[in-house]
PDB file of N, CA and C in Angstrom:
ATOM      1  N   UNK A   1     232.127 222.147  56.578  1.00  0.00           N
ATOM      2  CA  UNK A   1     233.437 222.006  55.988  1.00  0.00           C
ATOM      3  C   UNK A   1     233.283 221.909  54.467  1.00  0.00           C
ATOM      4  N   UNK A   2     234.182 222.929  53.606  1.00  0.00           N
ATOM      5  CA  UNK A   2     234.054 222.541  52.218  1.00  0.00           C
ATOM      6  C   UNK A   2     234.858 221.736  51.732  1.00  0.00           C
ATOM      7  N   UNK A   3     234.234 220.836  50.968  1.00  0.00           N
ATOM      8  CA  UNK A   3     235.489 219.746  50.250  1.00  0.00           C
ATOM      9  C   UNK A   3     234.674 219.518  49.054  1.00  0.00           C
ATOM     10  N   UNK A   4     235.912 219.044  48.328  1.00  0.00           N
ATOM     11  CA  UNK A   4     235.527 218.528  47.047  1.00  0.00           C
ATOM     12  C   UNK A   4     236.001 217.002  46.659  1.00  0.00           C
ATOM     13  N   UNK A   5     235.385 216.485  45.637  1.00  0.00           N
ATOM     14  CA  UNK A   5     235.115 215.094  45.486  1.00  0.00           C
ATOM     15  C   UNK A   5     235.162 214.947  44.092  1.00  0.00           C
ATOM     16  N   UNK A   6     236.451 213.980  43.497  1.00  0.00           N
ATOM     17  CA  UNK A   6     236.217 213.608  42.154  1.00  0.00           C
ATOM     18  C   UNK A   6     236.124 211.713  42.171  1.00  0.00           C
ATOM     19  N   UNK A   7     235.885 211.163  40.786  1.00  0.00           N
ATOM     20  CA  UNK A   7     235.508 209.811  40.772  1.00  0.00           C
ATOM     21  C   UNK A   7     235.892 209.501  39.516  1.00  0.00           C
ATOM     22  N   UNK A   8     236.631 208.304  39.083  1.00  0.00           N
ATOM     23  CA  UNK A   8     236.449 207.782  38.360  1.00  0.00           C
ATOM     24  C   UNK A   8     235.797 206.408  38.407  1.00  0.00           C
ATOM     25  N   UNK A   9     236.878 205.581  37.241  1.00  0.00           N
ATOM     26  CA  UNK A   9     235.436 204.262  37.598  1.00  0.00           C
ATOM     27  C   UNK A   9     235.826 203.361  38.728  1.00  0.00           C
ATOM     28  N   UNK A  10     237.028 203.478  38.888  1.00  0.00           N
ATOM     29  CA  UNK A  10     237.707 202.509  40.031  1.00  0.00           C
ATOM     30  C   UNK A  10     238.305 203.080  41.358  1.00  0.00           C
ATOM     31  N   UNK A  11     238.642 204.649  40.991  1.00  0.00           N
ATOM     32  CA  UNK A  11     239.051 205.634  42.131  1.00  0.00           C
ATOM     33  C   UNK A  11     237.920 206.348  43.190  1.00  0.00           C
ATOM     34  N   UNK A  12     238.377 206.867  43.825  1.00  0.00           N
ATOM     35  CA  UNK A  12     237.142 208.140  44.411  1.00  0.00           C
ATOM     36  C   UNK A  12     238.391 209.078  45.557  1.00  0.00           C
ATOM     37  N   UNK A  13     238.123 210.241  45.490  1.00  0.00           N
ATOM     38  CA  UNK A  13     239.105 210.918  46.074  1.00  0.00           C
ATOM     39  C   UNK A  13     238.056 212.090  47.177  1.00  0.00           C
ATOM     40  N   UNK A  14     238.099 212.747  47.773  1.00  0.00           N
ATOM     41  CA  UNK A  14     237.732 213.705  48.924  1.00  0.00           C
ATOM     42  C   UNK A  14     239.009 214.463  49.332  1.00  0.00           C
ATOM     43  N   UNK A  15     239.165 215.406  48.676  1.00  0.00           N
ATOM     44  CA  UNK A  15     240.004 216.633  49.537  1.00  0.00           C
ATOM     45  C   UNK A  15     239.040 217.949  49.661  1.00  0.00           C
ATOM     46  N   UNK A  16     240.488 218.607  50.820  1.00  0.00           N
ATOM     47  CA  UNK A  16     239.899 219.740  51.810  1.00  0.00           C
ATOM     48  C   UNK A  16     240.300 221.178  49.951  1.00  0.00           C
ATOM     49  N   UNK A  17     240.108 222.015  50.267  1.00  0.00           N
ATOM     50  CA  UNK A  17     240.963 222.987  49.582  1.00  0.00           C
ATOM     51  C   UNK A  17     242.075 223.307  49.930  1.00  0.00           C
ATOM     52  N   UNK A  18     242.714 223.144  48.921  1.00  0.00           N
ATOM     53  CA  UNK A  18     244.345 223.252  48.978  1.00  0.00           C
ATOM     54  C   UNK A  18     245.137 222.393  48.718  1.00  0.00           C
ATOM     55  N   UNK A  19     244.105 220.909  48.455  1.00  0.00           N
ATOM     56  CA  UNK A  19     244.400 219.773  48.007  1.00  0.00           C
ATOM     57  C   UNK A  19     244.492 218.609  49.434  1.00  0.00           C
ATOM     58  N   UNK A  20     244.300 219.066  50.176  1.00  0.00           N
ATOM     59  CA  UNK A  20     244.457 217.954  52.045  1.00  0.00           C
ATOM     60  C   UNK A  20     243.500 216.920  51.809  1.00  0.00           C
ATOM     61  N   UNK A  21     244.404 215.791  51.298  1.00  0.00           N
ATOM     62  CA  UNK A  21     243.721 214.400  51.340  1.00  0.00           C
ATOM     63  C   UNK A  21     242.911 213.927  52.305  1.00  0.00           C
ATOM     64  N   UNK A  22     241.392 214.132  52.106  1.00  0.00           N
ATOM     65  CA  UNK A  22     240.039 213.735  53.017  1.00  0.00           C
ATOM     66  C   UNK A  22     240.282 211.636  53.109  1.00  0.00           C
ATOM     67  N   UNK A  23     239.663 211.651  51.747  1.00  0.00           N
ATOM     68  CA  UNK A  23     239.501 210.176  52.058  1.00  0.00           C
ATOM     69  C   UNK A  23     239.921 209.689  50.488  1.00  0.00           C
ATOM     70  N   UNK A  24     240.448 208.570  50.217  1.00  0.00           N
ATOM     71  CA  UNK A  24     240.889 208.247  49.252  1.00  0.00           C
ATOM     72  C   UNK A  24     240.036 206.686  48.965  1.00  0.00           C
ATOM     73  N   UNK A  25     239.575 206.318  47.775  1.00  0.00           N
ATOM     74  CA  UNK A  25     238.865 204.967  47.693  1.00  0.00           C
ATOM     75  C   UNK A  25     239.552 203.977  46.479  1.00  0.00           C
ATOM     76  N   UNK A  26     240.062 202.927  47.031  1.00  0.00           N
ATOM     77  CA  UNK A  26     240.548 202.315  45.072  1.00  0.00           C
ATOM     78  C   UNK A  26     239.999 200.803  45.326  1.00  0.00           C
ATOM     79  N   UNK A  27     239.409 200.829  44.000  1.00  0.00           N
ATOM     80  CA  UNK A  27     238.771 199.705  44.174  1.00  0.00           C
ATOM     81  C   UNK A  27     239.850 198.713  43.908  1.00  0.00           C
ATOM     82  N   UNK A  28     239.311 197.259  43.948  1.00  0.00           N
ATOM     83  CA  UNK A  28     240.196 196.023  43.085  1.00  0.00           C
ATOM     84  C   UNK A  28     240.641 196.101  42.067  1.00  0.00           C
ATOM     85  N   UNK A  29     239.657 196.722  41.014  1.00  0.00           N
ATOM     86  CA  UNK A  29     239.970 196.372  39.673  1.00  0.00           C
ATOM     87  C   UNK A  29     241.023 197.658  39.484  1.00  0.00           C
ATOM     88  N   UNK A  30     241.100 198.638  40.432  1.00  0.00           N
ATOM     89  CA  UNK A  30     242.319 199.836  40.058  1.00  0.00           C
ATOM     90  C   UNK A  30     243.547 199.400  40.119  1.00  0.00           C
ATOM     91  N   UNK A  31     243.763 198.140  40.693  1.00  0.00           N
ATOM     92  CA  UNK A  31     245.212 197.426  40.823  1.00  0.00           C
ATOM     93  C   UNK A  31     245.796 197.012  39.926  1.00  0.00           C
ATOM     94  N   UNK A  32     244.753 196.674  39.266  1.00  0.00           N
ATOM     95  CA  UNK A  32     245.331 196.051  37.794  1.00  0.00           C
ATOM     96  C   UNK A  32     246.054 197.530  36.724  1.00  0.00           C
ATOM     97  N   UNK A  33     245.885 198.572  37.213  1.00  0.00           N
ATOM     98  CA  UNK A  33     246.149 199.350  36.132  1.00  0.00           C
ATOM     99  C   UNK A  33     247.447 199.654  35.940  1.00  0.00           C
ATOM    100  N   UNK A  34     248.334 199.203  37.177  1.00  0.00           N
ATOM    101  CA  UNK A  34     249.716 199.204  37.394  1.00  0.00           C
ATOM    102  C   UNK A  34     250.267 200.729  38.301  1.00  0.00           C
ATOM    103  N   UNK A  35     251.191 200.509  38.407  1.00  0.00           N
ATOM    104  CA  UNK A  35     251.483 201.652  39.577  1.00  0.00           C
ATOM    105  C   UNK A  35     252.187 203.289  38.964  1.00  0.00           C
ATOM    106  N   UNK A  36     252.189 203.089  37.520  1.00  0.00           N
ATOM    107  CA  UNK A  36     252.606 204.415  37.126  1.00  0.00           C
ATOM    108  C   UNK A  36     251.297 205.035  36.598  1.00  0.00           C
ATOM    109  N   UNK A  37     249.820 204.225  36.080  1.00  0.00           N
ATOM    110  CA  UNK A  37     248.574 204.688  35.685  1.00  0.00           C
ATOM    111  C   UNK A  37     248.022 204.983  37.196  1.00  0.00           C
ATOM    112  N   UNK A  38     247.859 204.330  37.757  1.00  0.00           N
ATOM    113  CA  UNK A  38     247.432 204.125  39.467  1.00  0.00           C
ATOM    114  C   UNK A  38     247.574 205.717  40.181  1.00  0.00           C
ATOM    115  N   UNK A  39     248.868 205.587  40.030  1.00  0.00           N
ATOM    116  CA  UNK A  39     249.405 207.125  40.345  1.00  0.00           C
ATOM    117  C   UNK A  39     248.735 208.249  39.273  1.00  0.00           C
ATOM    118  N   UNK A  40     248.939 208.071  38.442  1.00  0.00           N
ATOM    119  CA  UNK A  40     248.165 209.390  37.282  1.00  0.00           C
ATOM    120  C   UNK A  40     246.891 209.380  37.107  1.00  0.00           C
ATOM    121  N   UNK A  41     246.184 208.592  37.430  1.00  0.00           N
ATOM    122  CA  UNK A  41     244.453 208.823  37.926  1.00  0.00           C
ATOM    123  C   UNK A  41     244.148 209.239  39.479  1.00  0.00           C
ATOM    124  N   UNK A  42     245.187 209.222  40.326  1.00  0.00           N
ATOM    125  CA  UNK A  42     244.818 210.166  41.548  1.00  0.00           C
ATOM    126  C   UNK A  42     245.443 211.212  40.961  1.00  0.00           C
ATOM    127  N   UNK A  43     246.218 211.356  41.326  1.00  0.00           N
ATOM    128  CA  UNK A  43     246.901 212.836  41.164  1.00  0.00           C
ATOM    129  C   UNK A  43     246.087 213.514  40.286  1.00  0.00           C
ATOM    130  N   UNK A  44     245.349 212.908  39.096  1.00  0.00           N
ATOM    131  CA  UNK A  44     244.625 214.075  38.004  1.00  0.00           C
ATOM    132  C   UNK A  44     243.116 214.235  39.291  1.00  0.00           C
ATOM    133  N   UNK A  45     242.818 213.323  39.823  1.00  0.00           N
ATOM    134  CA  UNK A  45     241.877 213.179  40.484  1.00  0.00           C
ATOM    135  C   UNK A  45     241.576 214.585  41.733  1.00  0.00           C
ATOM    136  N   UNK A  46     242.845 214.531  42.380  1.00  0.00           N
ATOM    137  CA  UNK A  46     243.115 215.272  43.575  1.00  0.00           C
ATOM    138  C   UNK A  46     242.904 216.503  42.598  1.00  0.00           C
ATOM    139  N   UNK A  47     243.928 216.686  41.581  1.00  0.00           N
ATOM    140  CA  UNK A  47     243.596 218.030  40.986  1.00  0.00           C
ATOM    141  C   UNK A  47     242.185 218.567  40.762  1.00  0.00           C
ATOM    142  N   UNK A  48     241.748 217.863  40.360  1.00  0.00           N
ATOM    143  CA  UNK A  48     239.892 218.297  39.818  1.00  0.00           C
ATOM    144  C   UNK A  48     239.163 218.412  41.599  1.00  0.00           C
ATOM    145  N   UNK A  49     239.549 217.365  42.123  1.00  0.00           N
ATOM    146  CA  UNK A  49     238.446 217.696  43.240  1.00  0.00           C
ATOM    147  C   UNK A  49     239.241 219.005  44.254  1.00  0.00           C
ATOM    148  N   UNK A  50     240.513 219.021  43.994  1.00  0.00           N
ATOM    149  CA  UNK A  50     240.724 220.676  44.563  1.00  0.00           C
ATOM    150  C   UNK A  50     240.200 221.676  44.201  1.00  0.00           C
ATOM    151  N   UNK A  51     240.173 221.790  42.867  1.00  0.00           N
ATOM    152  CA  UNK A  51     239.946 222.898  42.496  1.00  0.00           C
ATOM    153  C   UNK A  51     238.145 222.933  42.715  1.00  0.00           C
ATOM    154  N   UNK A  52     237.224 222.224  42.481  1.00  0.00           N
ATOM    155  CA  UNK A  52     236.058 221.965  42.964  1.00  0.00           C
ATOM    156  C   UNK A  52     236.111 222.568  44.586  1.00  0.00           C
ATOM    157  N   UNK A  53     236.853 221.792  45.352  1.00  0.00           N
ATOM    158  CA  UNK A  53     236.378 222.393  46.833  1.00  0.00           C
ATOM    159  C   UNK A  53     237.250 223.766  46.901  1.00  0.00           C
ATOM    160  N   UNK A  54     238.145 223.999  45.946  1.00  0.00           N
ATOM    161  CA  UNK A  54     238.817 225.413  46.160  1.00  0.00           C
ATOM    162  C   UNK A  54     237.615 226.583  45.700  1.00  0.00           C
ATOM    163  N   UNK A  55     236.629 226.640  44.349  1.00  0.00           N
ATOM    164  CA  UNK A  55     235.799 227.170  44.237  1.00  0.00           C
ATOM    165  C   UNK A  55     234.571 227.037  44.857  1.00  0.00           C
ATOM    166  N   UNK A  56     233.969 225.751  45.834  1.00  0.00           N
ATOM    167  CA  UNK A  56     232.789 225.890  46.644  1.00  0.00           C
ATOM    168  C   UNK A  56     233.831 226.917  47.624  1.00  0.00           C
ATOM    169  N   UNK A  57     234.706 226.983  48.137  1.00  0.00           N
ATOM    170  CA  UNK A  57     234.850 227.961  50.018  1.00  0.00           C
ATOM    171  C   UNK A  57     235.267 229.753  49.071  1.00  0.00           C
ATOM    172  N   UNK A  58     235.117 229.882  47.634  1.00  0.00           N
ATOM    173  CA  UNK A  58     234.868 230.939  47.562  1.00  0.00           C
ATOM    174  C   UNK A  58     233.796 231.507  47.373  1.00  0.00           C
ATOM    175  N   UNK A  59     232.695 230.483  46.755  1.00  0.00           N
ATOM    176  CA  UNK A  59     231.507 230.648  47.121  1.00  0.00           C
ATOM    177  C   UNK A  59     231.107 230.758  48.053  1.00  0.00           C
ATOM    178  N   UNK A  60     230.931 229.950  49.234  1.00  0.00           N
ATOM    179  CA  UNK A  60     231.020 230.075  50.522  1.00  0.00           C
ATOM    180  C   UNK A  60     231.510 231.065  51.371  1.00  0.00           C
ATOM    181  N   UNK A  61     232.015 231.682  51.166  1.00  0.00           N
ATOM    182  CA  UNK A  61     233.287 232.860  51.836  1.00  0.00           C
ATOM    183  C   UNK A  61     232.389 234.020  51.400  1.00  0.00           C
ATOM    184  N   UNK A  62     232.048 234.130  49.906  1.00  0.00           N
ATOM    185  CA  UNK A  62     231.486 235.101  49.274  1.00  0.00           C
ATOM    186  C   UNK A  62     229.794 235.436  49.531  1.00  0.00           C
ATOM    187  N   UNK A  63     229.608 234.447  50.155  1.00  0.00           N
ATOM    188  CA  UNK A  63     227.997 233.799  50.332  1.00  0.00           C
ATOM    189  C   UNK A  63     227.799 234.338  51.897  1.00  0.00           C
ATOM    190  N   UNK A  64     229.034 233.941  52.986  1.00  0.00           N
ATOM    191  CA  UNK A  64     229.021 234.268  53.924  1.00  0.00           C
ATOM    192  C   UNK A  64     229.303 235.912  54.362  1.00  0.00           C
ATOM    193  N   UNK A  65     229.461 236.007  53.739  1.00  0.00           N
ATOM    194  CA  UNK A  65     230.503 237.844  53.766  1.00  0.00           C
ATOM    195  C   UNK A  65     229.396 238.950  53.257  1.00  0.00           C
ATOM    196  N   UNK A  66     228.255 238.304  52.534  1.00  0.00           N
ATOM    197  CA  UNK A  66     226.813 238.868  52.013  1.00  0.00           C
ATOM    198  C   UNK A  66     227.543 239.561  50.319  1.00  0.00           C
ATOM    199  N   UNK A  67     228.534 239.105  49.768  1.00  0.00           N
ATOM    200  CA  UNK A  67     228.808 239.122  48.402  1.00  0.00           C
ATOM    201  C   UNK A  67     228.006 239.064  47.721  1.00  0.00           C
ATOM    202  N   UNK A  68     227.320 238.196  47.804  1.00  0.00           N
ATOM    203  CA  UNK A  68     226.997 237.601  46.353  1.00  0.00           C
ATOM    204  C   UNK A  68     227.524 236.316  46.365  1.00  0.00           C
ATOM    205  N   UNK A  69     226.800 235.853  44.871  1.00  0.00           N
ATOM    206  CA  UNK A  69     227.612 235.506  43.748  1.00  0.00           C
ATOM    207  C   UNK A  69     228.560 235.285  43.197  1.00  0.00           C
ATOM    208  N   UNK A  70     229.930 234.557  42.788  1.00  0.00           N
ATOM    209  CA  UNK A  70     231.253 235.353  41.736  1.00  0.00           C
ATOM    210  C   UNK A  70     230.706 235.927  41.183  1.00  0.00           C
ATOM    211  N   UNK A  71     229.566 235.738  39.896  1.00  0.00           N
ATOM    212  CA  UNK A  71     229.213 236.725  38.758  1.00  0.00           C
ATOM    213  C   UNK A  71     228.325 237.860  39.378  1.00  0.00           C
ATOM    214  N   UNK A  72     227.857 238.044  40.282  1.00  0.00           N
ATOM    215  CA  UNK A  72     227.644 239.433  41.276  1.00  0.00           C
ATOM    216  C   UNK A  72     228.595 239.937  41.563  1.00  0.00           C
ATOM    217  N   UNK A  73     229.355 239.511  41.938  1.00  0.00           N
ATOM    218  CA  UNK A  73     230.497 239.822  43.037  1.00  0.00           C
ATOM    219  C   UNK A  73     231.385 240.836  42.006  1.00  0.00           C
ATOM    220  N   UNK A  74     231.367 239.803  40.570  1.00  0.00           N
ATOM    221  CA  UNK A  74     232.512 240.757  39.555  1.00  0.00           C
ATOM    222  C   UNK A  74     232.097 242.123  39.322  1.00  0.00           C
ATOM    223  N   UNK A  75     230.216 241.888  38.876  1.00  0.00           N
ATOM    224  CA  UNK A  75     229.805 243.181  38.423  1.00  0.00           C
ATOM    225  C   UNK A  75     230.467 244.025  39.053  1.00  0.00           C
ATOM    226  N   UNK A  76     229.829 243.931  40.467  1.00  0.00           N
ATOM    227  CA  UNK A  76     230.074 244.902  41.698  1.00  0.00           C
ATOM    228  C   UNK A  76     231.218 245.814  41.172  1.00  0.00           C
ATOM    229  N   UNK A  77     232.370 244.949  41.219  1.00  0.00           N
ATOM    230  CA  UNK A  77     233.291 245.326  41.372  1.00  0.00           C
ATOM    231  C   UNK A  77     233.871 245.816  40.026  1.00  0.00           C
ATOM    232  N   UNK A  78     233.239 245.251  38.820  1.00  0.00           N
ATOM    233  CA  UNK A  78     233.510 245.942  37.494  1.00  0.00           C
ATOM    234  C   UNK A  78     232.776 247.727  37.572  1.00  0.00           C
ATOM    235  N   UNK A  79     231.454 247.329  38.360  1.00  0.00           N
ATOM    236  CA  UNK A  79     231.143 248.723  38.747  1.00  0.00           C
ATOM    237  C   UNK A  79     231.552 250.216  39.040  1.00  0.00           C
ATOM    238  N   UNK A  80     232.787 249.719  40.268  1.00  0.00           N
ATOM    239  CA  UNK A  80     233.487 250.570  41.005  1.00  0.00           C
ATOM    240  C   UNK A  80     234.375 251.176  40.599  1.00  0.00           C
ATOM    241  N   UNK A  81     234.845 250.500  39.736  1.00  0.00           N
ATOM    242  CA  UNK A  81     236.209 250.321  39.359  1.00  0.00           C
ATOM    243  C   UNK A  81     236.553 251.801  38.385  1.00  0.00           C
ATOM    244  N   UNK A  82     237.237 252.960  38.940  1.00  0.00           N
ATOM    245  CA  UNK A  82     237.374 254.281  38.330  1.00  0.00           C
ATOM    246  C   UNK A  82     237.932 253.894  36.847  1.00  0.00           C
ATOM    247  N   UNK A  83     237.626 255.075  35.857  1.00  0.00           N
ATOM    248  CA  UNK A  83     237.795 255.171  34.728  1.00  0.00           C
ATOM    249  C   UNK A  83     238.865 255.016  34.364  1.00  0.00           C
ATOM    250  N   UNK A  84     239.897 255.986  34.965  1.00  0.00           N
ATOM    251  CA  UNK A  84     240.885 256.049  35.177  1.00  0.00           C
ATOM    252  C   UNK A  84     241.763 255.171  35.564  1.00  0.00           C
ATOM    253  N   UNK A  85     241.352 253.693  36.240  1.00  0.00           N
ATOM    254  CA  UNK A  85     242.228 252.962  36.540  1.00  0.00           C
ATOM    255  C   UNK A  85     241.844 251.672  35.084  1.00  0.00           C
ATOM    256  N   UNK A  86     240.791 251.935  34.300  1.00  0.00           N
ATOM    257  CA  UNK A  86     240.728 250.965  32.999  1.00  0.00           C
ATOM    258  C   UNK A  86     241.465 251.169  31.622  1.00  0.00           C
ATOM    259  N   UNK A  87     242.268 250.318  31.180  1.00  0.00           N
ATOM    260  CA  UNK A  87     242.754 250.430  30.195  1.00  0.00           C
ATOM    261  C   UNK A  87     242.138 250.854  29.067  1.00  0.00           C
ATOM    262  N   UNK A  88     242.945 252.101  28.402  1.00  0.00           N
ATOM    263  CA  UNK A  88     242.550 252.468  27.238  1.00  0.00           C
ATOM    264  C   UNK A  88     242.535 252.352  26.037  1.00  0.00           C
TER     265      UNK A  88
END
């Protein structure tokens, strides 16, 4: 399963890609930060560790599929790519 994982000093977050809340951690001392900071250190949190497990399952996907790489994967495909369809 790919997931991604961000941390700060009092938080810890685990989502799936797409953002599907895995496991969420807040320590004691995150209570004190009040409930409108509380809220804006997950939410920035969830963001970073999505996008983390959103780029491991394209790696993964790309890894599984015998791609490559992304930066393989682009050549490839910068390769192919007719003359005619590149801007002039």
């Amino acid at each position: 399963m790919t997931t991604g994982s961000a941390r700060d000093r009092v938080i810890t977050v685990e989502v799936e890609p797409g953002g599907a809340l895995r496991d969420l951690r807040i320590e004691e001392a995150a209570l004190r930060l009040g409930p409108q900071e509380l809220s804006r250190r997950i939410l920035g949190l969830v963001e970073r560790a999505t996008a983390q497990a959103s780029r491991r399952l394209e790696l993964d996907d790309a890894d599984s599929l015998g791609l490559g790489t992304s930066a393989e994967l682009a050549e490839a495909i910068e390769e192919t790519t007719p003359e005619t369809w590149r801007v002039q």
